[in-house]
C-alpha atoms as a PDB file:
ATOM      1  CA  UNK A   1       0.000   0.000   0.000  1.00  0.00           C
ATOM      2  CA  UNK A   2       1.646   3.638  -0.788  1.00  0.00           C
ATOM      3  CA  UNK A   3       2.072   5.657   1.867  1.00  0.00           C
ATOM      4  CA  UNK A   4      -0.771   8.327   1.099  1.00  0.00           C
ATOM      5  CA  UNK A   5      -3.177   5.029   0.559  1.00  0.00           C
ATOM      6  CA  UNK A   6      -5.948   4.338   3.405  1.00  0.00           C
ATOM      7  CA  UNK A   7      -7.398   0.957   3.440  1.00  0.00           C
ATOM      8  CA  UNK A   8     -10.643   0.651   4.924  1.00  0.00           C
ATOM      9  CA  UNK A   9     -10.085   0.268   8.378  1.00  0.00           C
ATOM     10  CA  UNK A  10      -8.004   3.590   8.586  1.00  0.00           C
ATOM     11  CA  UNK A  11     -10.454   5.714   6.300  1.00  0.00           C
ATOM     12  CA  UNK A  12     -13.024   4.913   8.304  1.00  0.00           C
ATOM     13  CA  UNK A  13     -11.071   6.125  11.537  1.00  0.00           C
ATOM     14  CA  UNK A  14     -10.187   9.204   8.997  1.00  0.00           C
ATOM     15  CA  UNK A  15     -13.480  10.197   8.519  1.00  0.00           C
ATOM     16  CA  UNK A  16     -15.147   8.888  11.522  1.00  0.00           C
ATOM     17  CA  UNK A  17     -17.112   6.355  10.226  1.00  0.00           C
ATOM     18  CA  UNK A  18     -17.460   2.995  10.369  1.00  0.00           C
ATOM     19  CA  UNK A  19     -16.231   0.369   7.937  1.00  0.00           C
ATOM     20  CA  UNK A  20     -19.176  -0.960   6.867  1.00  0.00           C
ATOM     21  CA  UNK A  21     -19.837   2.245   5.586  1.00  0.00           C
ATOM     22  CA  UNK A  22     -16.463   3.143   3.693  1.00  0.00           C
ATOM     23  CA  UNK A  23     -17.272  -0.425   2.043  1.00  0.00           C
ATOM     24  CA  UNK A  24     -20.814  -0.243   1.140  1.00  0.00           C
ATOM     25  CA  UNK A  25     -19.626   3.428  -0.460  1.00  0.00           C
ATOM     26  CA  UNK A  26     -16.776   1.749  -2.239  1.00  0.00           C
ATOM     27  CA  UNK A  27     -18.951  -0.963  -3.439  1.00  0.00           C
ATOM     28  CA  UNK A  28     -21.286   1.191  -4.778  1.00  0.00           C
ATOM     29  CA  UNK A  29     -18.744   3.807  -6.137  1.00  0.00           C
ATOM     30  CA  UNK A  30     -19.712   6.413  -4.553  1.00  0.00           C
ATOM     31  CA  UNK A  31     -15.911   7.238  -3.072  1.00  0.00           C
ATOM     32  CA  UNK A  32     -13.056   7.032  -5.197  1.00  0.00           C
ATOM     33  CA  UNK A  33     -11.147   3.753  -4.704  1.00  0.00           C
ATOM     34  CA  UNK A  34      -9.508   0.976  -6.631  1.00  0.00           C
ATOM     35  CA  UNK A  35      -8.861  -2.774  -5.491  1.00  0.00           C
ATOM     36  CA  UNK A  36      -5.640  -4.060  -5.097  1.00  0.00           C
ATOM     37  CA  UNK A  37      -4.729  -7.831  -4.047  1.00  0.00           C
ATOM     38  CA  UNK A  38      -8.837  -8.049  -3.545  1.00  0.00           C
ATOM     39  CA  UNK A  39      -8.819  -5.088  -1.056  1.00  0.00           C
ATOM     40  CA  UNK A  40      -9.828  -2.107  -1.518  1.00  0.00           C
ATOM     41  CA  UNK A  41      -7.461   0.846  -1.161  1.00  0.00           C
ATOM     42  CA  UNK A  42      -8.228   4.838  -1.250  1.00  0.00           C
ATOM     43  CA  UNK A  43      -5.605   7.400  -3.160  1.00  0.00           C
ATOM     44  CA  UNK A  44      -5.372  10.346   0.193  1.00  0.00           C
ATOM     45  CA  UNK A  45      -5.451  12.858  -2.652  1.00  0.00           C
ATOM     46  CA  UNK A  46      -8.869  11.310  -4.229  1.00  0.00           C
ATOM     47  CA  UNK A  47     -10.150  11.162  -0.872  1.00  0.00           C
ATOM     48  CA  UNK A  48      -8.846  15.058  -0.073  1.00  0.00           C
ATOM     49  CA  UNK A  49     -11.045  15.652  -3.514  1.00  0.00           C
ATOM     50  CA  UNK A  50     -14.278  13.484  -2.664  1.00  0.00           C
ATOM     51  CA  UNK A  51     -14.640  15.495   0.207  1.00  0.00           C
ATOM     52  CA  UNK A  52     -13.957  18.764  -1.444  1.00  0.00           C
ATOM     53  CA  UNK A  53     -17.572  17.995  -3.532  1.00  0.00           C
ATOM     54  CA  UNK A  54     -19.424  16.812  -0.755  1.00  0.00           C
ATOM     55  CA  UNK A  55     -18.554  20.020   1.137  1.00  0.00           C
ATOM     56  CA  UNK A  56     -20.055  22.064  -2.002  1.00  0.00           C
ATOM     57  CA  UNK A  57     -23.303  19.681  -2.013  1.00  0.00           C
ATOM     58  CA  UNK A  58     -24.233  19.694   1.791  1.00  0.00           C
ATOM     59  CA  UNK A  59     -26.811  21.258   3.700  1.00  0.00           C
ATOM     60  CA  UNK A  60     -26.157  23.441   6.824  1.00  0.00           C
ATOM     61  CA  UNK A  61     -26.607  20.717   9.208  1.00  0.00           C
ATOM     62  CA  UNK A  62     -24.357  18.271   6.876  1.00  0.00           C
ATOM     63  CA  UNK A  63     -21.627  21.516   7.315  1.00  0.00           C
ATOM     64  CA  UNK A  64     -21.966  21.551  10.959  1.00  0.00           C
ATOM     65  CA  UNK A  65     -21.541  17.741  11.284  1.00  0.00           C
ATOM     66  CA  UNK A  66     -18.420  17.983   8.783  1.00  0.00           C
ATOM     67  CA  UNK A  67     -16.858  20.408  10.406  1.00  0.00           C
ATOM     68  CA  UNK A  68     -17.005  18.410  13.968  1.00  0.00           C
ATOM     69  CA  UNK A  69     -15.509  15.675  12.224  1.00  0.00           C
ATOM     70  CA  UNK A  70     -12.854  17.647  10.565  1.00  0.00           C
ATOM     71  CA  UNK A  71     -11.540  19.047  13.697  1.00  0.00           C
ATOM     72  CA  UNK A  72     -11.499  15.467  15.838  1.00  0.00           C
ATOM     73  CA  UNK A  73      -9.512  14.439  12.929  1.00  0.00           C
ATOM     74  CA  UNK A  74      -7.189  17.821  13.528  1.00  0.00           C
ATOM     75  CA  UNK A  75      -3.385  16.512  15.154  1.00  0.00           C
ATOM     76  CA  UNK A  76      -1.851  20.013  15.181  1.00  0.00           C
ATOM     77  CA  UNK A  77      -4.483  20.653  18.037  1.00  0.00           C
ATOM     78  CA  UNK A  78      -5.301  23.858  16.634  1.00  0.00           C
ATOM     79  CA  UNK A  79      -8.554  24.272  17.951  1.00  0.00           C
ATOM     80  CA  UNK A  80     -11.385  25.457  15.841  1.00  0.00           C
ATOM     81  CA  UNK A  81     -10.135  27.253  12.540  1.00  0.00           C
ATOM     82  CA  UNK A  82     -11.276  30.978  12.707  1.00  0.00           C
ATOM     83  CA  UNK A  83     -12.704  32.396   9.805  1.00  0.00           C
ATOM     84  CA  UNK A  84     -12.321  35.965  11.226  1.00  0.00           C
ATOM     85  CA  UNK A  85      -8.229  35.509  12.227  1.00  0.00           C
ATOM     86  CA  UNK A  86      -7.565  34.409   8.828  1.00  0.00           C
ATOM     87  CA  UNK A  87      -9.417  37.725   7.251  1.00  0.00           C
ATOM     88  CA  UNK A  88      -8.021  40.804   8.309  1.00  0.00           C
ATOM     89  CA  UNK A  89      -9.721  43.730   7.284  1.00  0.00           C
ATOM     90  CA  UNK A  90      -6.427  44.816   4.887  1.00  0.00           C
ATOM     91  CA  UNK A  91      -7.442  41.585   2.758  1.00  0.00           C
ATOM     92  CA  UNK A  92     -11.164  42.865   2.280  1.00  0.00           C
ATOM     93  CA  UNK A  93     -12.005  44.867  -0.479  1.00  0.00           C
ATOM     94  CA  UNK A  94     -14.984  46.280  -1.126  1.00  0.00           C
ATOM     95  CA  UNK A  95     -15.588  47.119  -4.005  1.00  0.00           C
ATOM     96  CA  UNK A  96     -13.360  44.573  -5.663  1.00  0.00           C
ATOM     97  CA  UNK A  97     -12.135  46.262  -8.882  1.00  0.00           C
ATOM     98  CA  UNK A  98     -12.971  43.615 -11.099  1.00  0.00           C
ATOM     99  CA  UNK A  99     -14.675  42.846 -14.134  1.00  0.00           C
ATOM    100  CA  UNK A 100     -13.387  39.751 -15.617  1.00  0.00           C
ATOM    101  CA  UNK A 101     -12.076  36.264 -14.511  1.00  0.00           C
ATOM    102  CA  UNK A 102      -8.579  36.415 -14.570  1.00  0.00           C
ATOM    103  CA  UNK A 103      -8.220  39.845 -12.886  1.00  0.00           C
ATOM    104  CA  UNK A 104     -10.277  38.868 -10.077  1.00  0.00           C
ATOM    105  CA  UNK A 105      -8.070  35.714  -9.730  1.00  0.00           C
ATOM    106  CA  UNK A 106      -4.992  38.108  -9.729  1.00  0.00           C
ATOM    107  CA  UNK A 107      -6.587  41.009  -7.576  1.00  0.00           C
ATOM    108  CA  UNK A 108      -7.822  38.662  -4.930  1.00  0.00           C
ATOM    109  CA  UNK A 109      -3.751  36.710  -4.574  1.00  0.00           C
ATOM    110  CA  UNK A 110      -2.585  39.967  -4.427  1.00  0.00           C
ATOM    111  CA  UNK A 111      -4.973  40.650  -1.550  1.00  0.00           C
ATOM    112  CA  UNK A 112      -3.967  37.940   0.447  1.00  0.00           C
ATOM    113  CA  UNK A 113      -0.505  38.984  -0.400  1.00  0.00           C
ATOM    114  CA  UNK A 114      -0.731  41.916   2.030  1.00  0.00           C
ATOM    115  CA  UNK A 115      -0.801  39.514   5.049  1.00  0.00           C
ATOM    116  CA  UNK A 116       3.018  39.120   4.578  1.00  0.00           C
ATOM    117  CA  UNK A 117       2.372  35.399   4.807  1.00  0.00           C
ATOM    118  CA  UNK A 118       1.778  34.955   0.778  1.00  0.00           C
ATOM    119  CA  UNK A 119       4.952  35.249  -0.576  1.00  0.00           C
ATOM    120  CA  UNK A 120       4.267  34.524  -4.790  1.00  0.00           C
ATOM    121  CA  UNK A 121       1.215  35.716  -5.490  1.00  0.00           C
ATOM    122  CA  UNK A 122       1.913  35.300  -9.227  1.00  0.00           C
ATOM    123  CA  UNK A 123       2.271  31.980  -8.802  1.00  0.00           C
ATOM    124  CA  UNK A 124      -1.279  31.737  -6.486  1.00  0.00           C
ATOM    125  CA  UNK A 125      -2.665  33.038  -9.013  1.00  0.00           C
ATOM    126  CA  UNK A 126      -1.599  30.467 -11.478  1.00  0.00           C
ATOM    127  CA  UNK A 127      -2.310  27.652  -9.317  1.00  0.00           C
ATOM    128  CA  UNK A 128      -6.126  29.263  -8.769  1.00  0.00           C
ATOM    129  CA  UNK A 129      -6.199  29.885 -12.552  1.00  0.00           C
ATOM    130  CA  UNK A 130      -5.473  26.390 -13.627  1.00  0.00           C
ATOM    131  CA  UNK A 131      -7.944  24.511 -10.232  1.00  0.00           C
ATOM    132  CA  UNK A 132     -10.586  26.783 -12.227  1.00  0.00           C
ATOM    133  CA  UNK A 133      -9.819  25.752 -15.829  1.00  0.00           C
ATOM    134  CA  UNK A 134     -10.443  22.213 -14.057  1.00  0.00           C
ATOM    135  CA  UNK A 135     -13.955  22.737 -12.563  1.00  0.00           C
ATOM    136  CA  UNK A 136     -14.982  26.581 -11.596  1.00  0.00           C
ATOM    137  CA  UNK A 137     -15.291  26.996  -8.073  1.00  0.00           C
ATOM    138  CA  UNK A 138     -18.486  29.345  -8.724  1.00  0.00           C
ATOM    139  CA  UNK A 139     -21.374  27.761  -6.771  1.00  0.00           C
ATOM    140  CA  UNK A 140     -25.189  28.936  -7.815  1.00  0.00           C
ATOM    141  CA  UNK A 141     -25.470  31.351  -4.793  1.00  0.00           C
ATOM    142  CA  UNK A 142     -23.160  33.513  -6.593  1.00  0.00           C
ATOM    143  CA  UNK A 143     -19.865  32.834  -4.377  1.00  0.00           C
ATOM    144  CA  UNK A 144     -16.828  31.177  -5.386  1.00  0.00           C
ATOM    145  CA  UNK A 145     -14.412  29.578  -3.182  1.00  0.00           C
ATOM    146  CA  UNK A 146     -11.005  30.705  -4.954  1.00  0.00           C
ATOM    147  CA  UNK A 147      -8.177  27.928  -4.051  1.00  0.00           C
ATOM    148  CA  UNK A 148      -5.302  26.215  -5.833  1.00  0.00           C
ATOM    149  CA  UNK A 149      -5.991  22.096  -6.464  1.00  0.00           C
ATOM    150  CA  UNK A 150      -3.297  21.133  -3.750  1.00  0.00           C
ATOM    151  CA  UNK A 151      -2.235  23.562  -1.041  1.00  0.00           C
ATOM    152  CA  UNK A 152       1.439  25.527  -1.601  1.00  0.00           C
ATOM    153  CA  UNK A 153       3.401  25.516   1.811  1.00  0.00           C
ATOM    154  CA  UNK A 154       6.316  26.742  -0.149  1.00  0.00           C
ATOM    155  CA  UNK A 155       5.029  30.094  -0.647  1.00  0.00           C
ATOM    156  CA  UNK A 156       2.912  30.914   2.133  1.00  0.00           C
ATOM    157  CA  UNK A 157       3.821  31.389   5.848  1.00  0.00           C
ATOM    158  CA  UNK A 158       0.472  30.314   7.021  1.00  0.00           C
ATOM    159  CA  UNK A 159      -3.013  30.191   6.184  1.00  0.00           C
ATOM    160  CA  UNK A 160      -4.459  33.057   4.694  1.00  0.00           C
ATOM    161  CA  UNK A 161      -7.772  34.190   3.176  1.00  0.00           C
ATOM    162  CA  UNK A 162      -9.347  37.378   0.953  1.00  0.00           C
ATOM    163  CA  UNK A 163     -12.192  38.585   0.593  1.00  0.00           C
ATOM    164  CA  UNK A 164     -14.057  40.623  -2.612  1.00  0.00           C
ATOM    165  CA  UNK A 165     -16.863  41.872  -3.210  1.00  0.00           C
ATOM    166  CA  UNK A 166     -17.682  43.712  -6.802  1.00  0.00           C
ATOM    167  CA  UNK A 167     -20.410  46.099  -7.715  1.00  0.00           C
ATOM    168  CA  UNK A 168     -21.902  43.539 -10.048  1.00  0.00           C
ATOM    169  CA  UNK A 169     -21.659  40.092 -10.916  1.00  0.00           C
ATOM    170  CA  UNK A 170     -19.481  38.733 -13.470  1.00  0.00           C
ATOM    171  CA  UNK A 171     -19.510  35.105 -15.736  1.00  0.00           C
ATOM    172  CA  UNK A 172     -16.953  33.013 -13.555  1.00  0.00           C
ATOM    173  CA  UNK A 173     -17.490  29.510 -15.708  1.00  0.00           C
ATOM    174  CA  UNK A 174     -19.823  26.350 -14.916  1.00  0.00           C
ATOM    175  CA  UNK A 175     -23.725  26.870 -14.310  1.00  0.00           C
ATOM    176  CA  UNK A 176     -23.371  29.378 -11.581  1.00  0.00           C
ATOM    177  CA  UNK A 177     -24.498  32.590 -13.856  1.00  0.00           C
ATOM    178  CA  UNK A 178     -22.885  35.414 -12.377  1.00  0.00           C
ATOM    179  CA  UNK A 179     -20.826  35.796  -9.311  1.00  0.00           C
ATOM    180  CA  UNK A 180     -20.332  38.527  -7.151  1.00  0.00           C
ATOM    181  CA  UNK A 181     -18.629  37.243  -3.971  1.00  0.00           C
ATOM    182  CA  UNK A 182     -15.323  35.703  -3.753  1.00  0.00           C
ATOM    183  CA  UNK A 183     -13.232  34.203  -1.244  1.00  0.00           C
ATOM    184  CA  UNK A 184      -9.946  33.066  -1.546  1.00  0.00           C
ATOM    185  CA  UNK A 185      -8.566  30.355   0.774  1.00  0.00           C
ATOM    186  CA  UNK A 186      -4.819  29.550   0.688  1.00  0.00           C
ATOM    187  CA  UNK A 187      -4.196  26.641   3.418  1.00  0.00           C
ATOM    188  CA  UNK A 188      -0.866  24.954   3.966  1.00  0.00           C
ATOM    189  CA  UNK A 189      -2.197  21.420   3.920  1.00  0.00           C
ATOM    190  CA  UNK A 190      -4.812  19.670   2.383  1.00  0.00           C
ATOM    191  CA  UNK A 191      -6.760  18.917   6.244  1.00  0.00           C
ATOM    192  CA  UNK A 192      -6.132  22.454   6.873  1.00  0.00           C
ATOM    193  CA  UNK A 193      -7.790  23.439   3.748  1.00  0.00           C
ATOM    194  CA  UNK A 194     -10.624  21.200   4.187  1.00  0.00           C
ATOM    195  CA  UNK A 195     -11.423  22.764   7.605  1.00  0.00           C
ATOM    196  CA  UNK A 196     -11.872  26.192   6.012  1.00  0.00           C
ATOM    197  CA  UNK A 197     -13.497  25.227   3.193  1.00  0.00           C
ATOM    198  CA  UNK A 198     -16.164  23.268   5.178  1.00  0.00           C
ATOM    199  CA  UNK A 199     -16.060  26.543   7.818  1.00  0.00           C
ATOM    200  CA  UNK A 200     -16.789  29.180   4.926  1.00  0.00           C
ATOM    201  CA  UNK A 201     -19.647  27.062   3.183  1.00  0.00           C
ATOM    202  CA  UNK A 202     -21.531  26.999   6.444  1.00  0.00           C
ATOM    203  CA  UNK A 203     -21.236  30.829   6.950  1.00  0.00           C
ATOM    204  CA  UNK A 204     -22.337  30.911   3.157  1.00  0.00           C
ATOM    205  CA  UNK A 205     -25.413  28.645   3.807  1.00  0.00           C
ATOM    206  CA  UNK A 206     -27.057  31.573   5.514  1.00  0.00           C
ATOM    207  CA  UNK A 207     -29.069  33.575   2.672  1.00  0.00           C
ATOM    208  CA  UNK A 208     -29.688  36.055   5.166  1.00  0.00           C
ATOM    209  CA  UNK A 209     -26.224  36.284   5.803  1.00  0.00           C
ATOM    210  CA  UNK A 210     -25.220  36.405   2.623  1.00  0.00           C
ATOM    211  CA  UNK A 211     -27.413  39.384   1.249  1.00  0.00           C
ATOM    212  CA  UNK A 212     -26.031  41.041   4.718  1.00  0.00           C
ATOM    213  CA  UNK A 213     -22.255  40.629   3.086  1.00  0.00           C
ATOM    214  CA  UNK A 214     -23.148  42.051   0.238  1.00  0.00           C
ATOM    215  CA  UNK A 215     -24.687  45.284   0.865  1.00  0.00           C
ATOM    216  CA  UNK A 216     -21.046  46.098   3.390  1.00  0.00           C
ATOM    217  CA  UNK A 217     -20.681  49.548   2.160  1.00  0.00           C
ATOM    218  CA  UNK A 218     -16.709  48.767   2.891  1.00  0.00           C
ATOM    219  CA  UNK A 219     -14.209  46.525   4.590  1.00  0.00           C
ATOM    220  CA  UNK A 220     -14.831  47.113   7.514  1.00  0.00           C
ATOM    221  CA  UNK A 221     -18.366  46.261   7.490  1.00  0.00           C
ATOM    222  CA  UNK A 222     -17.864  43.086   5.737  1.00  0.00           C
ATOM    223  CA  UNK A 223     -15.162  42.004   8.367  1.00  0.00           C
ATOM    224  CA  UNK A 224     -17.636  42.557  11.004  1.00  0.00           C
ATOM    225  CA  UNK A 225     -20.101  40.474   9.461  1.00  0.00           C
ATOM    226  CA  UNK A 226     -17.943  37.452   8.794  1.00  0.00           C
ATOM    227  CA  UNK A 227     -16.631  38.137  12.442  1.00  0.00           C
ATOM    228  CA  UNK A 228     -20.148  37.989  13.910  1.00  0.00           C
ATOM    229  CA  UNK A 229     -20.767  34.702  11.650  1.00  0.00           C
ATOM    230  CA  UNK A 230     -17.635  33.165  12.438  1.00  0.00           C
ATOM    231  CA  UNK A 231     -18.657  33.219  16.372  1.00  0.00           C
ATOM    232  CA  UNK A 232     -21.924  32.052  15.887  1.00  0.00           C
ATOM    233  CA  UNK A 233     -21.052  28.689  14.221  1.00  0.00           C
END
């Protein structure tokens, strides 16, 4: 078994569940596996990805679940991730000066740039630029979740995120129509990443919420939004 394979037994510890589950889903394909000597076995990067969709399909209450099982499954004993650390107001901007794809891509890297803990946001924005060619991050609320296909350690100190908001929505690829919200999140490992992904698509679920976000006359007012979500959840 490679080293980044799970077998059944420690997938189902992974993701807190039990192995009759992880088997009925492989034997059903509903979770990316392949068998090997009659058993099956489960790529850590297919799994990283599986769970990466399911976050985009679930329901609040799926989020919320998610999210508890994320952080039992957290070693660096970090605690719950915090939206509202990872956003300073600096990486807000609202309006985001924006009109097409690829300069919101580029505006939003060099957003998170400002942190100090983005070192290349060139390359971030080439990494975003090609996970997007690959399947568009847009969802149909009109948000997209901005983030490379594998996290980049290399070039960031620590986790950071941006936020945009532009005066009107743009095409930003699939079946999304137009989006006006974006967030970017740039995690240094793939757990890490799932955490805030799973953390920003609950405070998303909120329609309420959302049309809240969107009318923050400025950075400020945006940051205290997400702030106010973030301690909520």
């Amino acid at each position: 078994m490679a080293e980044d394979d799970f077998d059944i037994s420690s997938l189902a510890a992974h993701l807190h569940m039990l192995p009759a589950q992880i088997s009925k889903l492989a034997d059903r394909g509903k979770i990316p596996a392949r068998r090997i000597g009659g058993q099956w076995r489960f790529s850590r990067a297919e799994v990283h990805h599986w769970l990466e969709e399911r976050i985009g399909l679930s329901s609040a209450d799926e989020l919320a679940k998610m999210e508890t099982n994320l952080q039992r499954n957290d070693t660096s004993e970090t605690g719950e991730v915090s939206v509202a650390a990872l956003l300073p107001v600096d990486t807000i901007a609202v309006p985001l000066a924006a009109r097409t794809r690829s300069r919101v891509i580029s505006a939003m890297s060099e957003l998170a740039a400002t942190t100090g803990m983005l070192w290349d946001a060139e390359k971030m924005a080439e990494a975003i630029t090609a996970r997007e060619a690959m399947h568009p991050t847009a969802l149909d609320i009109g948000v997209a979740l901005l983030h490379p296909r594998r996290p980049l350690p290399s070039i960031l100190g620590e986790a950071v995120m941006a936020l945009g908001i532009t005066g009107q929505g743009i095409p930003f690829g699939g079946t999304s129509g137009l989006t006006d919200v974006f967030f970017l999140l740039a995690a240094t490992s793939d757990h890490e990443h799932l955490r805030l992904l799973a953390r920003v698509s609950h405070m998303i679920s909120n329609p309420d919420w959302l049309a809240s976000l969107r009318e923050a006359s400025d950075p400020q007012q945006a940051y205290e939004l997400v702030a106010d979500r973030d301690s909520q959840l």
